[in-house]
PDB file of N, CA and C in Angstrom:
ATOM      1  N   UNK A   1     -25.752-100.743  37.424  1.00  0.00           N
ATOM      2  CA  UNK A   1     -26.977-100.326  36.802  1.00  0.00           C
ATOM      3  C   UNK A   1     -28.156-100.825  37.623  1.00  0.00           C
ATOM      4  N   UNK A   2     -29.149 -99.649  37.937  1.00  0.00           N
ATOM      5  CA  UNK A   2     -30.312-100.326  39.006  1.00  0.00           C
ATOM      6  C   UNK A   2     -30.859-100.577  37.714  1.00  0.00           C
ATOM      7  N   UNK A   3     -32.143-101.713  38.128  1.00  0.00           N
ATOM      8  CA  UNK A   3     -33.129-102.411  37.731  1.00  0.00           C
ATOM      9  C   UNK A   3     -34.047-101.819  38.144  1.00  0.00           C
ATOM     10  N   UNK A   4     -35.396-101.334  37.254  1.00  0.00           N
ATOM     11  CA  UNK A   4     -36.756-100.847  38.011  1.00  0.00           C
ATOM     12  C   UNK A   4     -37.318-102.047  38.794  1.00  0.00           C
ATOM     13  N   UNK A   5     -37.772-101.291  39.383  1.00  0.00           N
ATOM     14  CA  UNK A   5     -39.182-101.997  40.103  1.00  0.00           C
ATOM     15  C   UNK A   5     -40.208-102.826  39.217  1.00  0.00           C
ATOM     16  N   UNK A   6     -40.184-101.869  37.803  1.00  0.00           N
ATOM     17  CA  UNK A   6     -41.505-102.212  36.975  1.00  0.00           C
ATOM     18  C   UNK A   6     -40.905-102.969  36.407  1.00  0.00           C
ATOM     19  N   UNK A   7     -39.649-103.207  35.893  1.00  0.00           N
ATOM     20  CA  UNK A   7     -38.936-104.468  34.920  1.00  0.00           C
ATOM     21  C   UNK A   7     -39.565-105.138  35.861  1.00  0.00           C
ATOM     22  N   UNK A   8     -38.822-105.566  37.048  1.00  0.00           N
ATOM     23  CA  UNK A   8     -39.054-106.663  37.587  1.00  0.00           C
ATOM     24  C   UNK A   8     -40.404-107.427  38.123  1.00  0.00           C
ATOM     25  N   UNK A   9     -40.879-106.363  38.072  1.00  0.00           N
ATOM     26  CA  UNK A   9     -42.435-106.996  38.316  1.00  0.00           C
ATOM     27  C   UNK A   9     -42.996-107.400  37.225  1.00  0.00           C
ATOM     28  N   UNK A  10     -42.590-107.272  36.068  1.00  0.00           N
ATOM     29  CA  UNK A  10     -43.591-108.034  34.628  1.00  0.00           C
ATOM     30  C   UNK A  10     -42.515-108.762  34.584  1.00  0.00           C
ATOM     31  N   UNK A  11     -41.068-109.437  34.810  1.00  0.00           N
ATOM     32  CA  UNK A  11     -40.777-110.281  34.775  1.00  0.00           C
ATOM     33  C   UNK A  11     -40.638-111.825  35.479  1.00  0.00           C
ATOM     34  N   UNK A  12     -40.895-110.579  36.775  1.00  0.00           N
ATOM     35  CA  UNK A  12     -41.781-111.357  37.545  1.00  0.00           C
ATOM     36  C   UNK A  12     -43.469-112.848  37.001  1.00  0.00           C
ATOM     37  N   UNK A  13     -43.864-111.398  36.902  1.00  0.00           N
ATOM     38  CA  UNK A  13     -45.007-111.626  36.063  1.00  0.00           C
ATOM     39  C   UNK A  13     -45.573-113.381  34.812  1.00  0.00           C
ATOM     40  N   UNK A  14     -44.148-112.508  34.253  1.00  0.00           N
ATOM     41  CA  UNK A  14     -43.881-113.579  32.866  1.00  0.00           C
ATOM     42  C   UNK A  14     -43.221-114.913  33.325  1.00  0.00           C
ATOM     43  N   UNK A  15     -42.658-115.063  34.170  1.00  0.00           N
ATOM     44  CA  UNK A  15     -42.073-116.323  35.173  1.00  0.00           C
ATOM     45  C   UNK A  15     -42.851-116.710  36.020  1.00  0.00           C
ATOM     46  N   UNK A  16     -43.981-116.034  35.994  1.00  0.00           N
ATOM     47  CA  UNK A  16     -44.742-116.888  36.932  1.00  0.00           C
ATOM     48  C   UNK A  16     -46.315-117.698  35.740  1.00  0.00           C
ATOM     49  N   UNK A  17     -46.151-117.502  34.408  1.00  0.00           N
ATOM     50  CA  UNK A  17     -47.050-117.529  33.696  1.00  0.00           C
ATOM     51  C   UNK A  17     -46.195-118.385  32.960  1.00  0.00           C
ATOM     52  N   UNK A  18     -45.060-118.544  32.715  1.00  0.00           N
ATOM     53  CA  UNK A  18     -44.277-119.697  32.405  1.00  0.00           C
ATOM     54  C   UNK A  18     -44.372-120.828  33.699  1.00  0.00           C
ATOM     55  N   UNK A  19     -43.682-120.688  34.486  1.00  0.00           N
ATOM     56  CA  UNK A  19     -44.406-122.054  35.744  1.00  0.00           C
ATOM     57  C   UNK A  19     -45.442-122.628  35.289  1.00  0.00           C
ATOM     58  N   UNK A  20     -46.563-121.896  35.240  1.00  0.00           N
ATOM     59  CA  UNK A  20     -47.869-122.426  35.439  1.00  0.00           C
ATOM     60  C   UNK A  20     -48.064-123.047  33.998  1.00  0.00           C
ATOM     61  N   UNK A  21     -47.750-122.429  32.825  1.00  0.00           N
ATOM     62  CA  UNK A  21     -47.558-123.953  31.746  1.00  0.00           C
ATOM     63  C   UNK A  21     -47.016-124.825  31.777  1.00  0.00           C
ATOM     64  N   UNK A  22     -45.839-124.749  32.515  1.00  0.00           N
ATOM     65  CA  UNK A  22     -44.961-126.025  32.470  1.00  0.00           C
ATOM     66  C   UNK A  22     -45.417-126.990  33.487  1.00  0.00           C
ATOM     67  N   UNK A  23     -45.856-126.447  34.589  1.00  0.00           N
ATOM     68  CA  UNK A  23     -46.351-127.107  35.469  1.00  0.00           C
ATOM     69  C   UNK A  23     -48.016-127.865  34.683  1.00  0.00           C
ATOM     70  N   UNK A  24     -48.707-127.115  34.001  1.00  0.00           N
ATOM     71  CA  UNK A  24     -49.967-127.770  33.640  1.00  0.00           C
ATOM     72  C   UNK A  24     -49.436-128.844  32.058  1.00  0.00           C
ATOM     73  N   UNK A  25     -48.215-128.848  31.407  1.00  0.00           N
ATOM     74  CA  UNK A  25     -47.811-129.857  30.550  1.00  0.00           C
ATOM     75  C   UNK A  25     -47.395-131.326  31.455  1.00  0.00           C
ATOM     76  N   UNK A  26     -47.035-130.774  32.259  1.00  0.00           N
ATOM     77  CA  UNK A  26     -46.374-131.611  33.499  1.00  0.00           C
ATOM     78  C   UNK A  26     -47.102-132.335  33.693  1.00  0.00           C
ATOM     79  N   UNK A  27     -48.391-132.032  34.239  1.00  0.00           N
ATOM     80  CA  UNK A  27     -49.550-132.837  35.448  1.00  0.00           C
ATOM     81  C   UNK A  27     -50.162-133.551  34.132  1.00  0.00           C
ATOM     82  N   UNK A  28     -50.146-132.998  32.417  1.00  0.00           N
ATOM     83  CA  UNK A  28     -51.478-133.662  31.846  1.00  0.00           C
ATOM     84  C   UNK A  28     -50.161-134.844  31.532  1.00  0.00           C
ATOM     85  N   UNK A  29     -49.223-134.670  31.584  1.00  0.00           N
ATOM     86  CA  UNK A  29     -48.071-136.195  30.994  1.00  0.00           C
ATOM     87  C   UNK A  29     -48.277-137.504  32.690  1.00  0.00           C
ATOM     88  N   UNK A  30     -49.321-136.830  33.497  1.00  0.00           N
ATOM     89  CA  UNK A  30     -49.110-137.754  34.725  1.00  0.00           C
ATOM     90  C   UNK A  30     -50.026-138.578  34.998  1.00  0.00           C
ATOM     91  N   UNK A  31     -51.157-138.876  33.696  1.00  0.00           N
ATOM     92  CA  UNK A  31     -52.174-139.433  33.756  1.00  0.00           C
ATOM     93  C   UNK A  31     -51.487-140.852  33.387  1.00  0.00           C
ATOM     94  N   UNK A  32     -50.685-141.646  33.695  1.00  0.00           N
ATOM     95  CA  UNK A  32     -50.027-143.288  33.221  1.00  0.00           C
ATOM     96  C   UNK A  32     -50.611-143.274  31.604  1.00  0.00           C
ATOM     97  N   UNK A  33     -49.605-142.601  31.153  1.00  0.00           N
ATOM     98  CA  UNK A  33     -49.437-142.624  30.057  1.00  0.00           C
ATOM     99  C   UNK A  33     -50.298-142.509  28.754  1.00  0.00           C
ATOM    100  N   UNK A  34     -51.950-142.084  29.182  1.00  0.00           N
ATOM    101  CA  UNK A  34     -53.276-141.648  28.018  1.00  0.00           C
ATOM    102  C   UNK A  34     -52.442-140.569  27.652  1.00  0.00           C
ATOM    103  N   UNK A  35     -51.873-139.704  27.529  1.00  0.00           N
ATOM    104  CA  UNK A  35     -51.158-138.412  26.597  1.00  0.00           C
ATOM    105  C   UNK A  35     -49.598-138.677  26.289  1.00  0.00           C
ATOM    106  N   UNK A  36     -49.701-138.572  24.980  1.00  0.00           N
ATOM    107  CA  UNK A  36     -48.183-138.663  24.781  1.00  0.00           C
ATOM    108  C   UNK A  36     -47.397-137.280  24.077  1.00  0.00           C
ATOM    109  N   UNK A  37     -48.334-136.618  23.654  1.00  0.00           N
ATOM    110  CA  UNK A  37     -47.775-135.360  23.099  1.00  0.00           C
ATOM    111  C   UNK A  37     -48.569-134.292  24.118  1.00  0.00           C
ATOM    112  N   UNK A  38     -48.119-132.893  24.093  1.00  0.00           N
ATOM    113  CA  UNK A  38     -48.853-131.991  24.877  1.00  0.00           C
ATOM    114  C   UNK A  38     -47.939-130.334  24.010  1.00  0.00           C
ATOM    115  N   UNK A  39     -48.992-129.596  23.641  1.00  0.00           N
ATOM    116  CA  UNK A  39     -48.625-128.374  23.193  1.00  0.00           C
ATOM    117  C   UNK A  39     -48.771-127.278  24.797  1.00  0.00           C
ATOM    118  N   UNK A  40     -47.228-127.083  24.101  1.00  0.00           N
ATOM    119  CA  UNK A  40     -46.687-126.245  25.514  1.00  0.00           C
ATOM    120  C   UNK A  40     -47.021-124.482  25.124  1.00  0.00           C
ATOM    121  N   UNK A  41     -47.584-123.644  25.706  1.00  0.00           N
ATOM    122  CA  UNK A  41     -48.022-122.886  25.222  1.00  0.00           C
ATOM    123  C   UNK A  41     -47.547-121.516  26.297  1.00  0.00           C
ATOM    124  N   UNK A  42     -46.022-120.583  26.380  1.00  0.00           N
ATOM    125  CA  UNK A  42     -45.544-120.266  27.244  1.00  0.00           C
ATOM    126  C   UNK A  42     -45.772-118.728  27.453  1.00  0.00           C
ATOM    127  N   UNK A  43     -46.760-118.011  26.190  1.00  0.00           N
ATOM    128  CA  UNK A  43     -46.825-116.869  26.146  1.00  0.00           C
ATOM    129  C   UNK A  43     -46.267-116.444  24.906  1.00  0.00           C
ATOM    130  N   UNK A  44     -45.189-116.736  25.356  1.00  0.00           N
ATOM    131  CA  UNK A  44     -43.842-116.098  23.916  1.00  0.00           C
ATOM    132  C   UNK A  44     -43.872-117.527  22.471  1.00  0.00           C
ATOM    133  N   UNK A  45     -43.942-118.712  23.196  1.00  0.00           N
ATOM    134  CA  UNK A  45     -43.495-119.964  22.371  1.00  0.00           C
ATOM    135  C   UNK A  45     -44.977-120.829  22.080  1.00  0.00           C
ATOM    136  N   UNK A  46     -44.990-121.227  21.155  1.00  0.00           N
ATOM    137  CA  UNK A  46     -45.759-122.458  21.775  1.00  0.00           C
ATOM    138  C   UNK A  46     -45.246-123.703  20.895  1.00  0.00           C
ATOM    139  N   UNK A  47     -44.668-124.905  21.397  1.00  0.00           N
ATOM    140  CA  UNK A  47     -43.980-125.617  21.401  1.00  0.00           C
ATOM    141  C   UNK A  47     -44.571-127.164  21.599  1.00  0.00           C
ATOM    142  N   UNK A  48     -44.388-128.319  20.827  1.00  0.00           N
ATOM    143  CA  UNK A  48     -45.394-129.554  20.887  1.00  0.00           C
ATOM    144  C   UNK A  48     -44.014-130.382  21.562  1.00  0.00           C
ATOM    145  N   UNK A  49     -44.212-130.682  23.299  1.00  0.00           N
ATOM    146  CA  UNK A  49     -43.412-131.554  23.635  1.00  0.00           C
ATOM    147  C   UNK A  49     -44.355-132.945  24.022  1.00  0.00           C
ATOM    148  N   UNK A  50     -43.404-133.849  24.206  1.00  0.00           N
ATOM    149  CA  UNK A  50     -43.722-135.339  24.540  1.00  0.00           C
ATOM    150  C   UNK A  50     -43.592-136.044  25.541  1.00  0.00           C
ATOM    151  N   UNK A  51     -44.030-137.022  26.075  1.00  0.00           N
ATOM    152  CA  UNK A  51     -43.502-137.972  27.200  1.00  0.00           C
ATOM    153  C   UNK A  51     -42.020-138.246  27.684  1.00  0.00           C
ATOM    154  N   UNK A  52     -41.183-137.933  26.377  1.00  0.00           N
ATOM    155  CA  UNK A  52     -39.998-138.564  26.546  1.00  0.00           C
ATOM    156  C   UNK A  52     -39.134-136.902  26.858  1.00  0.00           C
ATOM    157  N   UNK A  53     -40.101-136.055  26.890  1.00  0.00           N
ATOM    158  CA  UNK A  53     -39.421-134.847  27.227  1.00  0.00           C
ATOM    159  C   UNK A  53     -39.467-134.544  28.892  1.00  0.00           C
ATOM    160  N   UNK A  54     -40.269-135.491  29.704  1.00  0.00           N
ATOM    161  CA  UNK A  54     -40.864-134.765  31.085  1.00  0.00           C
ATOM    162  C   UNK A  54     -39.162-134.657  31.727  1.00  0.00           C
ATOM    163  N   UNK A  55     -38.290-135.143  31.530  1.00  0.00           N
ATOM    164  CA  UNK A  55     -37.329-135.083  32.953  1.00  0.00           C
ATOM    165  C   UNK A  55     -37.120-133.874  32.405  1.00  0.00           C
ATOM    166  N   UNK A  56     -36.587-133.220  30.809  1.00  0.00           N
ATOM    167  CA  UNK A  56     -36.184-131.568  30.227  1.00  0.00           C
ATOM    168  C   UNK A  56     -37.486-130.847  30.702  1.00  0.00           C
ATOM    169  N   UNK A  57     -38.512-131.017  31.017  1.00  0.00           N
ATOM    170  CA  UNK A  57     -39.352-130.358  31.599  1.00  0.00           C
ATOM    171  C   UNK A  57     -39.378-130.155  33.167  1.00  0.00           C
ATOM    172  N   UNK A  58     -39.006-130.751  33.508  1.00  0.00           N
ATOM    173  CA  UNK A  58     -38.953-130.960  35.506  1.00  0.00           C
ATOM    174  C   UNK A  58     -37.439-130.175  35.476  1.00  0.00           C
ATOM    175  N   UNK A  59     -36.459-130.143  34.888  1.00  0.00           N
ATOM    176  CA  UNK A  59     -35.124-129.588  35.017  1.00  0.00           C
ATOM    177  C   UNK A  59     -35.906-127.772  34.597  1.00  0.00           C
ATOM    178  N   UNK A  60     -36.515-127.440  33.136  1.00  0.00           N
ATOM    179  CA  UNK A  60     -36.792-126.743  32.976  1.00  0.00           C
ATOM    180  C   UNK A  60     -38.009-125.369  33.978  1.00  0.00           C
ATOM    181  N   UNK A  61     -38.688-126.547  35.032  1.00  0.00           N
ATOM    182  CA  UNK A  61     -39.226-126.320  35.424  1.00  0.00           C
ATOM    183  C   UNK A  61     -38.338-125.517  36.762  1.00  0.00           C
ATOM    184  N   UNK A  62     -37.845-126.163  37.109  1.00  0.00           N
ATOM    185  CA  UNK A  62     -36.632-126.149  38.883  1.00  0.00           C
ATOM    186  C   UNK A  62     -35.527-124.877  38.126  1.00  0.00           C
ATOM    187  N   UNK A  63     -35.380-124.567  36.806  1.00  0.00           N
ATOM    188  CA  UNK A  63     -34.709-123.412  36.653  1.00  0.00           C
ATOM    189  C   UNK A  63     -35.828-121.866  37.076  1.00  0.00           C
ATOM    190  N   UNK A  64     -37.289-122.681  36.479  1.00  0.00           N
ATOM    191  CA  UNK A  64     -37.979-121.214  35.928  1.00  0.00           C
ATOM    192  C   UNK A  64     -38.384-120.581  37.830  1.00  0.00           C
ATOM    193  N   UNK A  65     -37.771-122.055  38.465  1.00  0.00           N
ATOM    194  CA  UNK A  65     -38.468-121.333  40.001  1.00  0.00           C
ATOM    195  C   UNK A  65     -37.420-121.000  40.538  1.00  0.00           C
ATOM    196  N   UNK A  66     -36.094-121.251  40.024  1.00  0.00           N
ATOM    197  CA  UNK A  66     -35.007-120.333  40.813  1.00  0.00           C
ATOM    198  C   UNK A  66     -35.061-119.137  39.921  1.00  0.00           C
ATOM    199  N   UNK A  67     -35.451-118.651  39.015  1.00  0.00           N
ATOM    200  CA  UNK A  67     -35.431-117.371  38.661  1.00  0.00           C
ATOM    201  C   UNK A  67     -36.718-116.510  39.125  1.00  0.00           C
ATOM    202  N   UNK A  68     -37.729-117.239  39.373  1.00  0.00           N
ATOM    203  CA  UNK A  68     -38.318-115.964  40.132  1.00  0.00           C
ATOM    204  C   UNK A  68     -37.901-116.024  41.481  1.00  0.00           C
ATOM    205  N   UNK A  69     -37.619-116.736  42.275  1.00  0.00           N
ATOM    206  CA  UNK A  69     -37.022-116.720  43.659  1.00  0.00           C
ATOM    207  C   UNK A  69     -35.634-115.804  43.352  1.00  0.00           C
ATOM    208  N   UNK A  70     -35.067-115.363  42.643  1.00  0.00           N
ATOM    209  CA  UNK A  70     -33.937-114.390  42.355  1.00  0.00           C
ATOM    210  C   UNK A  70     -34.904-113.036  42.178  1.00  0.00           C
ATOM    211  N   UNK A  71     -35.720-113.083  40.882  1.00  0.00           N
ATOM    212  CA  UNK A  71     -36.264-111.903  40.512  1.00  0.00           C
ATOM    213  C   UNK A  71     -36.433-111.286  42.047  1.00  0.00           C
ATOM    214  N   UNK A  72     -37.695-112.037  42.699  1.00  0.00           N
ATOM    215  CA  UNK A  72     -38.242-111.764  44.180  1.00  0.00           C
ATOM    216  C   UNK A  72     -36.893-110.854  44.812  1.00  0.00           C
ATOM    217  N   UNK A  73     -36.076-111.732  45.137  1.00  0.00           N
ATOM    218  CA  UNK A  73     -35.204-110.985  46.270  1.00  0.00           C
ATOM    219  C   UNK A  73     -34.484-110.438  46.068  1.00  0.00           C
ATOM    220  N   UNK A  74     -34.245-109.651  44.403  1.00  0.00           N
ATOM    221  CA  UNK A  74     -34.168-108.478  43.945  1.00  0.00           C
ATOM    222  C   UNK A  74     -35.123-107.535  43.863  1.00  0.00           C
ATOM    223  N   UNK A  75     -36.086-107.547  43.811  1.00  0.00           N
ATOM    224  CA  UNK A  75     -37.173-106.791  43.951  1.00  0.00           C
ATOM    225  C   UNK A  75     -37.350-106.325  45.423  1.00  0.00           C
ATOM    226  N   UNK A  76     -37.547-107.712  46.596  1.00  0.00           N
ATOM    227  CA  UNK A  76     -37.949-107.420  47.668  1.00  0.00           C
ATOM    228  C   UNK A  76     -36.777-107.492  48.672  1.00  0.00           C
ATOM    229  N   UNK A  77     -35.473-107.558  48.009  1.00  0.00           N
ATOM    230  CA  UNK A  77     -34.279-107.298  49.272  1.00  0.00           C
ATOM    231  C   UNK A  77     -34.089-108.811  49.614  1.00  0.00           C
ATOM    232  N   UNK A  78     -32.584-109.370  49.577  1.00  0.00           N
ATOM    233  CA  UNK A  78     -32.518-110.364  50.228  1.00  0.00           C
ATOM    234  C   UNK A  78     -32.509-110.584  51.437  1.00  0.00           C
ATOM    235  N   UNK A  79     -32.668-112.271  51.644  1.00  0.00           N
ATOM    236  CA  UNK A  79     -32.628-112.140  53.444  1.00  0.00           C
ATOM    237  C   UNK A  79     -31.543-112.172  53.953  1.00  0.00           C
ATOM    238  N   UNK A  80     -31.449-111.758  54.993  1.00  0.00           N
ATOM    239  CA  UNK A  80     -30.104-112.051  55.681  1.00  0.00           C
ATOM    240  C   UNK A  80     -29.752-112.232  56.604  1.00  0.00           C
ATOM    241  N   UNK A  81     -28.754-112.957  57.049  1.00  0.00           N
ATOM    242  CA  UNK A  81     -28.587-113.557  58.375  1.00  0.00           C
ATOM    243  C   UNK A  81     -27.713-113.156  58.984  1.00  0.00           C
ATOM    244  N   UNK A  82     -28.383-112.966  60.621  1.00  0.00           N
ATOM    245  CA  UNK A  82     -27.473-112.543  61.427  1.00  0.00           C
ATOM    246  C   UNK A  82     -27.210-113.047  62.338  1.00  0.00           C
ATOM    247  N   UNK A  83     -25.790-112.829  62.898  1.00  0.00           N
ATOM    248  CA  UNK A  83     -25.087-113.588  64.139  1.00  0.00           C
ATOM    249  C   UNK A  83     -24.576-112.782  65.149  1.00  0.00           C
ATOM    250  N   UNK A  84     -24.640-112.965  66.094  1.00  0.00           N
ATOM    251  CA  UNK A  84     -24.321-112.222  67.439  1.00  0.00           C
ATOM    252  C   UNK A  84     -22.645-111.352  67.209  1.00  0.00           C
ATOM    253  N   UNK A  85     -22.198-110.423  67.466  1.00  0.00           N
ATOM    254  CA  UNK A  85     -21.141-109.574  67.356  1.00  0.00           C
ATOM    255  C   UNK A  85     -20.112-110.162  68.872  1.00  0.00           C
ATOM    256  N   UNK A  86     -20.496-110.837  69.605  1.00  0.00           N
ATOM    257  CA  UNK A  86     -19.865-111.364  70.220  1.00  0.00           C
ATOM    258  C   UNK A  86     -18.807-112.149  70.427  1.00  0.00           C
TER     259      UNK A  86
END
């Protein structure tokens, strides 16, 4: 079954608008410890995580960037490597 172009570009889209919350819950938990709660706000969810959540956030985070690095090179063709026929 092909995949459009247009799926993948608003899912694209939506994975890249997820990053950028998780990444901005991320940076406000990096002030030494003035925030201890932070409302995560992902589009679809919005969700009240904590200090004691950042490593499920950094794991959560390193998934949401291997899925657009997949989306991508479904969309734009993977790379591929080549070696001499020799």
């Amino acid at each position: 079954m092909a995949i459009s172009d247009t799926f993948l570009a608003d899912r694209i889209t939506a994975t890249e608008a997820q990053i950028v919350a998780y990444e901005a819950a991320i940076l406000a938990f990096a002030n030494n410890g003035a925030i201890q709660t932070y409302k995560l706000d992902t589009g679809q969810t919005v969700q009240t995580v904590t200090r004691s959540d950042l490593a499920e956030l950094n794991k959560t985070l390193d998934i949401l960037y291997n899925r657009l690095s997949t989306l991508c090179a479904r969309r734009d063709g993977a790379a591929s490597i080549g070696r001499p026929a020799w």
